[in-house]
PDB file of N, CA and C in Angstrom:
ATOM      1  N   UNK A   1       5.861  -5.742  21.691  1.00  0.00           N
ATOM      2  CA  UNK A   1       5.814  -5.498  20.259  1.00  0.00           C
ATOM      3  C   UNK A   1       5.953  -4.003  20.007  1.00  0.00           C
ATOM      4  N   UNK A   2       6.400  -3.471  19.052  1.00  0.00           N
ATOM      5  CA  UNK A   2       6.792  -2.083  18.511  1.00  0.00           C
ATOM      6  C   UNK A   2       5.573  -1.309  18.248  1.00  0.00           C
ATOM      7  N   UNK A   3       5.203  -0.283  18.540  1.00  0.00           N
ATOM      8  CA  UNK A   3       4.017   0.477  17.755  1.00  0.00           C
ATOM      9  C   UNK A   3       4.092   0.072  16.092  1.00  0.00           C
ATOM     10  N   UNK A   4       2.849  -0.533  16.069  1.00  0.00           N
ATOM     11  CA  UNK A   4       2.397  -0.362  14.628  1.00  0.00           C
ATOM     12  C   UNK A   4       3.388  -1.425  13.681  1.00  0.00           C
ATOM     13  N   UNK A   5       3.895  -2.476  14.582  1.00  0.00           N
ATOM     14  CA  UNK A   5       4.514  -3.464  14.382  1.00  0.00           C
ATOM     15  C   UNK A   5       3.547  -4.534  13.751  1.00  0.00           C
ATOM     16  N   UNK A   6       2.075  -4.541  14.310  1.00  0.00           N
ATOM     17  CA  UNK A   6       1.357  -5.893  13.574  1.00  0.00           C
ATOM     18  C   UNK A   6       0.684  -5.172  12.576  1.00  0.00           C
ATOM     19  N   UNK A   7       0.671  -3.838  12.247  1.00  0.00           N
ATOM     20  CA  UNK A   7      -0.145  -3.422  11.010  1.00  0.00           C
ATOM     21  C   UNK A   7       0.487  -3.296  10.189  1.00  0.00           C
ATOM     22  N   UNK A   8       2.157  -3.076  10.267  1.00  0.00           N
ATOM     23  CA  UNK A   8       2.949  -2.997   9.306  1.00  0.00           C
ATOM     24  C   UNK A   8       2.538  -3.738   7.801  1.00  0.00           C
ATOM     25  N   UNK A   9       2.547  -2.746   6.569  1.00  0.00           N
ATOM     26  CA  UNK A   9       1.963  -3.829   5.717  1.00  0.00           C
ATOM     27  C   UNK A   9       3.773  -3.977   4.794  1.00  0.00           C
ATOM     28  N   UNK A  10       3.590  -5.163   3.724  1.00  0.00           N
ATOM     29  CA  UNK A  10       4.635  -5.874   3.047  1.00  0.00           C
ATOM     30  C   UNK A  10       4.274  -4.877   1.728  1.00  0.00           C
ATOM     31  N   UNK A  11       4.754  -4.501   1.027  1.00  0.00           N
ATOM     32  CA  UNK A  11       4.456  -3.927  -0.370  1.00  0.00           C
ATOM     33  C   UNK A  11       5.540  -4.319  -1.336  1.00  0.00           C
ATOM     34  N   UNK A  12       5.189  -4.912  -2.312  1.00  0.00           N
ATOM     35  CA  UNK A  12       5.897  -5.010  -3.806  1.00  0.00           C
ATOM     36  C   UNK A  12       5.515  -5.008  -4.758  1.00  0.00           C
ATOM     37  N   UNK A  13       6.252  -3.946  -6.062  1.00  0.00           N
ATOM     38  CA  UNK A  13       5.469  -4.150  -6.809  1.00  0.00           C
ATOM     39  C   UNK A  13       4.047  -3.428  -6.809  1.00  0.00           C
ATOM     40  N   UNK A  14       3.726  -2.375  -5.591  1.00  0.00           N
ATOM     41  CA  UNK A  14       2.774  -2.057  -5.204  1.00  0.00           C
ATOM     42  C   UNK A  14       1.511  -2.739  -5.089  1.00  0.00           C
ATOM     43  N   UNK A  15       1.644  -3.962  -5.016  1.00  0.00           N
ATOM     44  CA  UNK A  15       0.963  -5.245  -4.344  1.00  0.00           C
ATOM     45  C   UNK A  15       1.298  -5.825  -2.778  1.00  0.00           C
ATOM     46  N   UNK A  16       0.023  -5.668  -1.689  1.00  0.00           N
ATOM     47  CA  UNK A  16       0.437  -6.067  -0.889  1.00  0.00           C
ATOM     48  C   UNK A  16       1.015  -7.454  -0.693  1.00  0.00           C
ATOM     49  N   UNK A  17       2.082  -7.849  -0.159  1.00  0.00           N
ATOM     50  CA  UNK A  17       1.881  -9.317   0.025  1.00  0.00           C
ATOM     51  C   UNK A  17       1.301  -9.941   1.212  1.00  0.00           C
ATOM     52  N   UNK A  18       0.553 -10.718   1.339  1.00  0.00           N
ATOM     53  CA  UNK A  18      -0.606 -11.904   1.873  1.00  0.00           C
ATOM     54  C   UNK A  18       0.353 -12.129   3.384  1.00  0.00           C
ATOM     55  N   UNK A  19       0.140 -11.858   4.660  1.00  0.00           N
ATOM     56  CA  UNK A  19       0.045 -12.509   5.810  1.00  0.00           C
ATOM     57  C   UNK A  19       0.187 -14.245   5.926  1.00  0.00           C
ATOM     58  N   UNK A  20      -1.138 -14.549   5.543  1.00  0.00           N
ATOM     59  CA  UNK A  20      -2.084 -15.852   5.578  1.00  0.00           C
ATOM     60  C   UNK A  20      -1.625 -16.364   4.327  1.00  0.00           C
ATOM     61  N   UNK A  21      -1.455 -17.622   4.513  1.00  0.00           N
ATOM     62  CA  UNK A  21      -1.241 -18.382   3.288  1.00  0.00           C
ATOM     63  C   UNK A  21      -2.054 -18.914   2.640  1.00  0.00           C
ATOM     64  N   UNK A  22      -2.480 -19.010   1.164  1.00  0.00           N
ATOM     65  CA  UNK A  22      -3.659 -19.566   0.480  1.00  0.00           C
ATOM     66  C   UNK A  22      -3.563 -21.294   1.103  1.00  0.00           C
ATOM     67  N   UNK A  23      -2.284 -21.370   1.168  1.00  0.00           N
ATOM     68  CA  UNK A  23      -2.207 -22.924   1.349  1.00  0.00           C
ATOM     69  C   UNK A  23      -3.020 -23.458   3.153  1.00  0.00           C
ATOM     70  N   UNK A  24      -2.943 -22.392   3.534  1.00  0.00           N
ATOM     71  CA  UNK A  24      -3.617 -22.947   4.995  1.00  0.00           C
ATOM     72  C   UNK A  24      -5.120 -22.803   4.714  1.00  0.00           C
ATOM     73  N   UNK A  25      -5.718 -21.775   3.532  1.00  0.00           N
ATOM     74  CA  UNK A  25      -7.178 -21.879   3.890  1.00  0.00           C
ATOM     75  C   UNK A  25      -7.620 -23.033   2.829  1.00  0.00           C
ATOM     76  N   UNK A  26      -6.640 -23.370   1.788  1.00  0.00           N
ATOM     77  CA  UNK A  26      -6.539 -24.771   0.992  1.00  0.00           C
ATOM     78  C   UNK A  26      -7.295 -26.533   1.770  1.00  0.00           C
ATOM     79  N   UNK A  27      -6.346 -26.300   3.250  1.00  0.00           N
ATOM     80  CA  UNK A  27      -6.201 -26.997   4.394  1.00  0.00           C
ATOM     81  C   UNK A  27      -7.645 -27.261   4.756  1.00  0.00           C
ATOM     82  N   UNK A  28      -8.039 -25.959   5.617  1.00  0.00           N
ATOM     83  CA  UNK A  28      -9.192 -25.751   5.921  1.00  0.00           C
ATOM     84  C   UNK A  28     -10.404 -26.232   5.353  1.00  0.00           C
ATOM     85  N   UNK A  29     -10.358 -25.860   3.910  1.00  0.00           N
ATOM     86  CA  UNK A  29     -11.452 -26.185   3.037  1.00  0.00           C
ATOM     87  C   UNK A  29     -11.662 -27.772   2.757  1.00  0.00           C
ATOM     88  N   UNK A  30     -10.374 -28.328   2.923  1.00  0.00           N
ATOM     89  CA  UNK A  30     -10.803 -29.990   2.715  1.00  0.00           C
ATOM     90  C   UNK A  30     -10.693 -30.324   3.676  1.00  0.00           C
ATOM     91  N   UNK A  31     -10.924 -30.388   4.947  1.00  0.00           N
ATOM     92  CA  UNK A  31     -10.621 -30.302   6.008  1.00  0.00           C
ATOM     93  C   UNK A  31     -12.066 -30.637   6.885  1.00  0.00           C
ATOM     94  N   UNK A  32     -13.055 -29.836   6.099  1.00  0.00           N
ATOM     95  CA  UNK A  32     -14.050 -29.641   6.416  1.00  0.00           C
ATOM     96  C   UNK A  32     -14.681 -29.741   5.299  1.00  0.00           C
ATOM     97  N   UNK A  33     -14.408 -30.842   4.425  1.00  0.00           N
ATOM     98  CA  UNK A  33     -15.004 -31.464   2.945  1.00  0.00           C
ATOM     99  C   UNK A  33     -14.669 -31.386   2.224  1.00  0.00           C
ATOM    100  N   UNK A  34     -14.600 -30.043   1.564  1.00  0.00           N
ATOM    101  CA  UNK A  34     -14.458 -30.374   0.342  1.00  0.00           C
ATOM    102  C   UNK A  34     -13.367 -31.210  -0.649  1.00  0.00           C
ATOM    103  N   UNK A  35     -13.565 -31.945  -1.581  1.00  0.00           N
ATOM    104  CA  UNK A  35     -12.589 -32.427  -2.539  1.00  0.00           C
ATOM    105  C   UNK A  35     -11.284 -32.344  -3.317  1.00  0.00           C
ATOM    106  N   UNK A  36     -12.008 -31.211  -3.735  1.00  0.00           N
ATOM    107  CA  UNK A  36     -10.603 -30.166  -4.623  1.00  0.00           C
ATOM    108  C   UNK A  36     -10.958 -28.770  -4.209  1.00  0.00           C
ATOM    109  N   UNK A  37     -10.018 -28.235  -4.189  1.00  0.00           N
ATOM    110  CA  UNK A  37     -10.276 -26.338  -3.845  1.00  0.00           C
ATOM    111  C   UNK A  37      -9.213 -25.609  -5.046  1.00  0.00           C
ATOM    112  N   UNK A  38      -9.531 -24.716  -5.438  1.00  0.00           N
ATOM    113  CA  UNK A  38      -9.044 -24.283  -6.680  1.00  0.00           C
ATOM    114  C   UNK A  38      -8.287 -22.845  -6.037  1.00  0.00           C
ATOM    115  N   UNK A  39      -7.012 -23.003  -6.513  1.00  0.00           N
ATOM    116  CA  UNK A  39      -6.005 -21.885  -5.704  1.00  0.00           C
ATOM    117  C   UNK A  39      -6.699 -20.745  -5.770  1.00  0.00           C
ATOM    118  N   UNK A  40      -7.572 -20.204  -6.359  1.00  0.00           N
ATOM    119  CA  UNK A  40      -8.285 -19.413  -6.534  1.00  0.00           C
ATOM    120  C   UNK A  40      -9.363 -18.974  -5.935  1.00  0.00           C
ATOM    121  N   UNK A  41     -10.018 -19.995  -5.645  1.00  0.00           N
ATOM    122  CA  UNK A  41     -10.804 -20.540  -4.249  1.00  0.00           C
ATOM    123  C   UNK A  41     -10.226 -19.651  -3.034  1.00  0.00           C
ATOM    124  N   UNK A  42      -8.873 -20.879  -2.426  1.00  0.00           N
ATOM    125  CA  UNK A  42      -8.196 -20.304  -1.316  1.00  0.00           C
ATOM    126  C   UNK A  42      -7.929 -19.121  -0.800  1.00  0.00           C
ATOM    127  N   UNK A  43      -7.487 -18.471  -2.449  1.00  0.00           N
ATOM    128  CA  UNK A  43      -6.671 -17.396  -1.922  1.00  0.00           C
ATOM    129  C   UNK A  43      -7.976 -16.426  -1.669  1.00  0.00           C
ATOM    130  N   UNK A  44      -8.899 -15.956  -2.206  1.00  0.00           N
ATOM    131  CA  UNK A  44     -10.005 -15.090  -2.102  1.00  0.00           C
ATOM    132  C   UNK A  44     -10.212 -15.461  -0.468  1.00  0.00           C
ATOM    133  N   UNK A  45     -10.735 -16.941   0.332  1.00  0.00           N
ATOM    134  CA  UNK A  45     -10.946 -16.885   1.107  1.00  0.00           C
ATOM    135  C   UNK A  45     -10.261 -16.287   1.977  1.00  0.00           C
ATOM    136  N   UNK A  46      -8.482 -16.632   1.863  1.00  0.00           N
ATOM    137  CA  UNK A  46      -7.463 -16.365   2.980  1.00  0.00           C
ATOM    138  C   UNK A  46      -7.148 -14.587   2.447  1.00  0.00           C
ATOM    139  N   UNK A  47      -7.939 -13.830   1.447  1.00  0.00           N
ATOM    140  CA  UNK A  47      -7.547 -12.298   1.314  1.00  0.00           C
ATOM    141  C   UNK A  47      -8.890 -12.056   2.014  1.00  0.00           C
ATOM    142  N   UNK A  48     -10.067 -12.928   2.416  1.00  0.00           N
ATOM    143  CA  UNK A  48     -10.926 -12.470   2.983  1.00  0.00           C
ATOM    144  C   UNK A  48     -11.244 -12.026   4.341  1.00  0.00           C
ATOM    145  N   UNK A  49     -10.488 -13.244   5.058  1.00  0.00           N
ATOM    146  CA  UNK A  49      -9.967 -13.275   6.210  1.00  0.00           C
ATOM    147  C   UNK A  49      -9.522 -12.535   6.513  1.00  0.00           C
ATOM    148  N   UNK A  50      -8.595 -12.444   5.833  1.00  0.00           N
ATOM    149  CA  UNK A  50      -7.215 -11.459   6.440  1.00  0.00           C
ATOM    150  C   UNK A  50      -7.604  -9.961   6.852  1.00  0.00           C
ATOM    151  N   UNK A  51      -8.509  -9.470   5.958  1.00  0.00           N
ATOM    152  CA  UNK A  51      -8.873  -8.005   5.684  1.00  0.00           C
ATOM    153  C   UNK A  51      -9.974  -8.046   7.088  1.00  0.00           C
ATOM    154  N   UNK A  52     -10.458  -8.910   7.407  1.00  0.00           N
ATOM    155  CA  UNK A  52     -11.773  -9.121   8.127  1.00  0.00           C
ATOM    156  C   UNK A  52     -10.977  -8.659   9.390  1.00  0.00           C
ATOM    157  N   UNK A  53      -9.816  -9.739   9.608  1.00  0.00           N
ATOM    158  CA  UNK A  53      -8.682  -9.867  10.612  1.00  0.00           C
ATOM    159  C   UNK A  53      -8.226  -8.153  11.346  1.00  0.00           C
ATOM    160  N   UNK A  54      -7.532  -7.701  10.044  1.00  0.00           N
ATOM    161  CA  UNK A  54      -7.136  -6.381  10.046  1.00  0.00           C
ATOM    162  C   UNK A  54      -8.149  -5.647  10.375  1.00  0.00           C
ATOM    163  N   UNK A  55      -8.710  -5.190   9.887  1.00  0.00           N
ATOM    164  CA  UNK A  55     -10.016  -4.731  10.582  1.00  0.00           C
ATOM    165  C   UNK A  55     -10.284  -5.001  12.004  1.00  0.00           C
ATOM    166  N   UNK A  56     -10.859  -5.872  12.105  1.00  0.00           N
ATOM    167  CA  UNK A  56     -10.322  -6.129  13.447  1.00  0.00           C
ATOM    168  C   UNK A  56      -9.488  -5.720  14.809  1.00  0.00           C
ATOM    169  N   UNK A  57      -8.042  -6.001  13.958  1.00  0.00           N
ATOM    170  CA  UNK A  57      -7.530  -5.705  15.233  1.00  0.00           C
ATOM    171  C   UNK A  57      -6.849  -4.148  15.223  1.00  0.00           C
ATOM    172  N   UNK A  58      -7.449  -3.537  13.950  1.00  0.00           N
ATOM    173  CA  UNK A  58      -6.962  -2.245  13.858  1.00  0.00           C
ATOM    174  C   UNK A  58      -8.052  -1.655  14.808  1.00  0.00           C
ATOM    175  N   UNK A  59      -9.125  -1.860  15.081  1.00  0.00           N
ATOM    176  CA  UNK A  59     -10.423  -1.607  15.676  1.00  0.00           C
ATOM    177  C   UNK A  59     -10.465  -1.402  17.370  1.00  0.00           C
ATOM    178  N   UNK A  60      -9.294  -3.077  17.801  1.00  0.00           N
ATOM    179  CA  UNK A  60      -9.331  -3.275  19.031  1.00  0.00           C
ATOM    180  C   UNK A  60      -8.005  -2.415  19.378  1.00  0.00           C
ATOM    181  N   UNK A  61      -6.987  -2.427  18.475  1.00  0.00           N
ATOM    182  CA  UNK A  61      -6.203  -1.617  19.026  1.00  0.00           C
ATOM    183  C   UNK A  61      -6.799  -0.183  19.128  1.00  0.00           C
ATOM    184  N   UNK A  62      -7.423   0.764  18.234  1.00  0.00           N
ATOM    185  CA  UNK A  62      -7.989   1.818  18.541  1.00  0.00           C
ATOM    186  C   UNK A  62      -8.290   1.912  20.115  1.00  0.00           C
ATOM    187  N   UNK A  63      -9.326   0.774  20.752  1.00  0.00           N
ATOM    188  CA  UNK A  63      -9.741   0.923  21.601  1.00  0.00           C
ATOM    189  C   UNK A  63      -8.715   0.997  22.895  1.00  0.00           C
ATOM    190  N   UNK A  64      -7.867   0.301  22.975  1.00  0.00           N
ATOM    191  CA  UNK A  64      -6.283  -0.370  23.572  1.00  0.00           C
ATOM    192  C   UNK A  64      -6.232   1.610  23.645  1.00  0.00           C
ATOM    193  N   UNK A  65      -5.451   2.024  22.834  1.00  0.00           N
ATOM    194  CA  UNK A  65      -5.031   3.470  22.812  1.00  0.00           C
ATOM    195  C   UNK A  65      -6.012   4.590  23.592  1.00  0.00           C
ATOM    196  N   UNK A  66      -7.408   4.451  23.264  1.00  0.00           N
ATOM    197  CA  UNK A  66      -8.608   5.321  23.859  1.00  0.00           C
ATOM    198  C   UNK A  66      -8.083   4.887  25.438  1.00  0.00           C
ATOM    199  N   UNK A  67      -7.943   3.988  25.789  1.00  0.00           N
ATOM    200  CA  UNK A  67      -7.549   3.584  27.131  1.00  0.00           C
ATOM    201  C   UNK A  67      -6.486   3.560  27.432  1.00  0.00           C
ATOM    202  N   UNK A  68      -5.246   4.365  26.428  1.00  0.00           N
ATOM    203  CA  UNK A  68      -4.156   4.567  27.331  1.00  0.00           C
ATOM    204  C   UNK A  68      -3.610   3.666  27.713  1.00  0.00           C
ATOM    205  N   UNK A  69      -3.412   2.489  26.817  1.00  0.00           N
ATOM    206  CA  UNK A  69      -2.841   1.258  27.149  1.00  0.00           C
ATOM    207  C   UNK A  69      -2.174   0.835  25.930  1.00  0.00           C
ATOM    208  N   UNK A  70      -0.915   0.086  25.902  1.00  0.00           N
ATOM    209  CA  UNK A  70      -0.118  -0.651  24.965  1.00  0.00           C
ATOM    210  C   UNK A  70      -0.624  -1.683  24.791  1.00  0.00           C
ATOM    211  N   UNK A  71      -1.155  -2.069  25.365  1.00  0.00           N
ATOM    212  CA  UNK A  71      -1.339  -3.979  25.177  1.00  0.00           C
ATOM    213  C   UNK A  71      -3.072  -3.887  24.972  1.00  0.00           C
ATOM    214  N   UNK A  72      -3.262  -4.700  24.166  1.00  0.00           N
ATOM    215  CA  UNK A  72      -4.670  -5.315  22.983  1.00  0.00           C
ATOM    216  C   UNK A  72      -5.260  -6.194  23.621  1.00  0.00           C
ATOM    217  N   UNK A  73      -6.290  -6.033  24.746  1.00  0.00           N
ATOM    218  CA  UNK A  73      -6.804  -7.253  25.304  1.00  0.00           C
ATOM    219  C   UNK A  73      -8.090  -7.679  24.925  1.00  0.00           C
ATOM    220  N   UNK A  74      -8.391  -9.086  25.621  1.00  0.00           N
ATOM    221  CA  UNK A  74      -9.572  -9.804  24.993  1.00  0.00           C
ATOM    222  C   UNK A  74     -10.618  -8.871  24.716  1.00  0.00           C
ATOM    223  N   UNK A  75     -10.830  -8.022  25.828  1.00  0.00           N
ATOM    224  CA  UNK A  75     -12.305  -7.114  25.575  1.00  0.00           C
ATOM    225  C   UNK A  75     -12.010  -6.062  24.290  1.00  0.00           C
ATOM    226  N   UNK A  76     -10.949  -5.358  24.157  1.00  0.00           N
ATOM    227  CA  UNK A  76     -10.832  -4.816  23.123  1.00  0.00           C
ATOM    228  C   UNK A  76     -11.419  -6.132  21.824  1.00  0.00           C
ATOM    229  N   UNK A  77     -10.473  -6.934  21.741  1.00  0.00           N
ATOM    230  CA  UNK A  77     -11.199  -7.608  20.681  1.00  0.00           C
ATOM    231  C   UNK A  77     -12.701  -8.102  20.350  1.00  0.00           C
ATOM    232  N   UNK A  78     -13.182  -8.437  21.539  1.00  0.00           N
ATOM    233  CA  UNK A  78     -14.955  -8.381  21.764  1.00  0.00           C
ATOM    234  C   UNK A  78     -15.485  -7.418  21.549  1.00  0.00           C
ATOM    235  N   UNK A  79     -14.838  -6.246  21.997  1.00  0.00           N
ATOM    236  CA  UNK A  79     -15.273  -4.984  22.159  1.00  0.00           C
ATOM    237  C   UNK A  79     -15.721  -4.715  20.070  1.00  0.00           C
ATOM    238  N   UNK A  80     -14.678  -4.623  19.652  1.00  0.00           N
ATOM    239  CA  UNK A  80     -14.307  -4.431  18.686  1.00  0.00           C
ATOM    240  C   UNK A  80     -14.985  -5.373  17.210  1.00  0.00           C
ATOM    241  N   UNK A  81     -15.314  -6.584  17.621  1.00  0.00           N
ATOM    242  CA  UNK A  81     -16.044  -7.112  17.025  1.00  0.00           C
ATOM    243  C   UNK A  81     -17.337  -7.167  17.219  1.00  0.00           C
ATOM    244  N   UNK A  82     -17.763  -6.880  18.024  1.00  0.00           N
ATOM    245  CA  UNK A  82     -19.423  -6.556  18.374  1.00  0.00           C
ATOM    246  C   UNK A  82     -19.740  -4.947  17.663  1.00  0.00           C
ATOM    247  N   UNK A  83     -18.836  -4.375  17.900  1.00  0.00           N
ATOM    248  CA  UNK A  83     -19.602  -2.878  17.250  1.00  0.00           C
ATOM    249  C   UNK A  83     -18.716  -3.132  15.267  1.00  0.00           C
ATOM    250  N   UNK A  84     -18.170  -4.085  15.056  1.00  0.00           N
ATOM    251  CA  UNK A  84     -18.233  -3.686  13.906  1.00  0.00           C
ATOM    252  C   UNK A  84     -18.549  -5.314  13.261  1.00  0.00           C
ATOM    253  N   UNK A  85     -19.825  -5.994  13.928  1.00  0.00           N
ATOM    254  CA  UNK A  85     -20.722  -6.544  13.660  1.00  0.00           C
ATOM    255  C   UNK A  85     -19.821  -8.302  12.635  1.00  0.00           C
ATOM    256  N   UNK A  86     -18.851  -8.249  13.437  1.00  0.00           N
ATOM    257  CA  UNK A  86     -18.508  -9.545  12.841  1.00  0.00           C
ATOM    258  C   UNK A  86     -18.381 -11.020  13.143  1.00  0.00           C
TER     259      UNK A  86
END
């Protein structure tokens, strides 16, 4: 993958556009019960995610780089979610 290829963000309109689709966390939500989910619902969850996500792996890649390495491995991501408590 390219440097800075998965952080690349989409902009239009000076609105990012969404990764994650409202329609998959739509899925999810009845999936695991619920009835009706209100697009509104979804999308908050799947902009919640996402940011959680990013975070994330902006975190583990940091660590990837401190080590002089291209490639993002599991411990970076453990690594990375344990110190930023998620």
């Amino acid at each position: 993958m390219k440097s800075g290829g998965l952080f690349k963000f989409i902009w239009k309109n000076k609105n990012r556009l969404m990764i994650l689709k409202r329609e998959t966390f739509d899925k999810f939500l009845k999936k695991f019960g619920a009835k009706r989910v209100s697009p509104e619902a979804a999308g908050y969850l799947a902009k919640y995610i996402e940011e959680k996500t990013l975070l994330l792996l902006k975190e583990a890649k940091a660590y990837a780089e401190h080590a002089k390495r291209n490639t993002v491995l599991q411990d970076d991501i453990r690594l990375a979610r344990k110190n930023l408590n998620l």
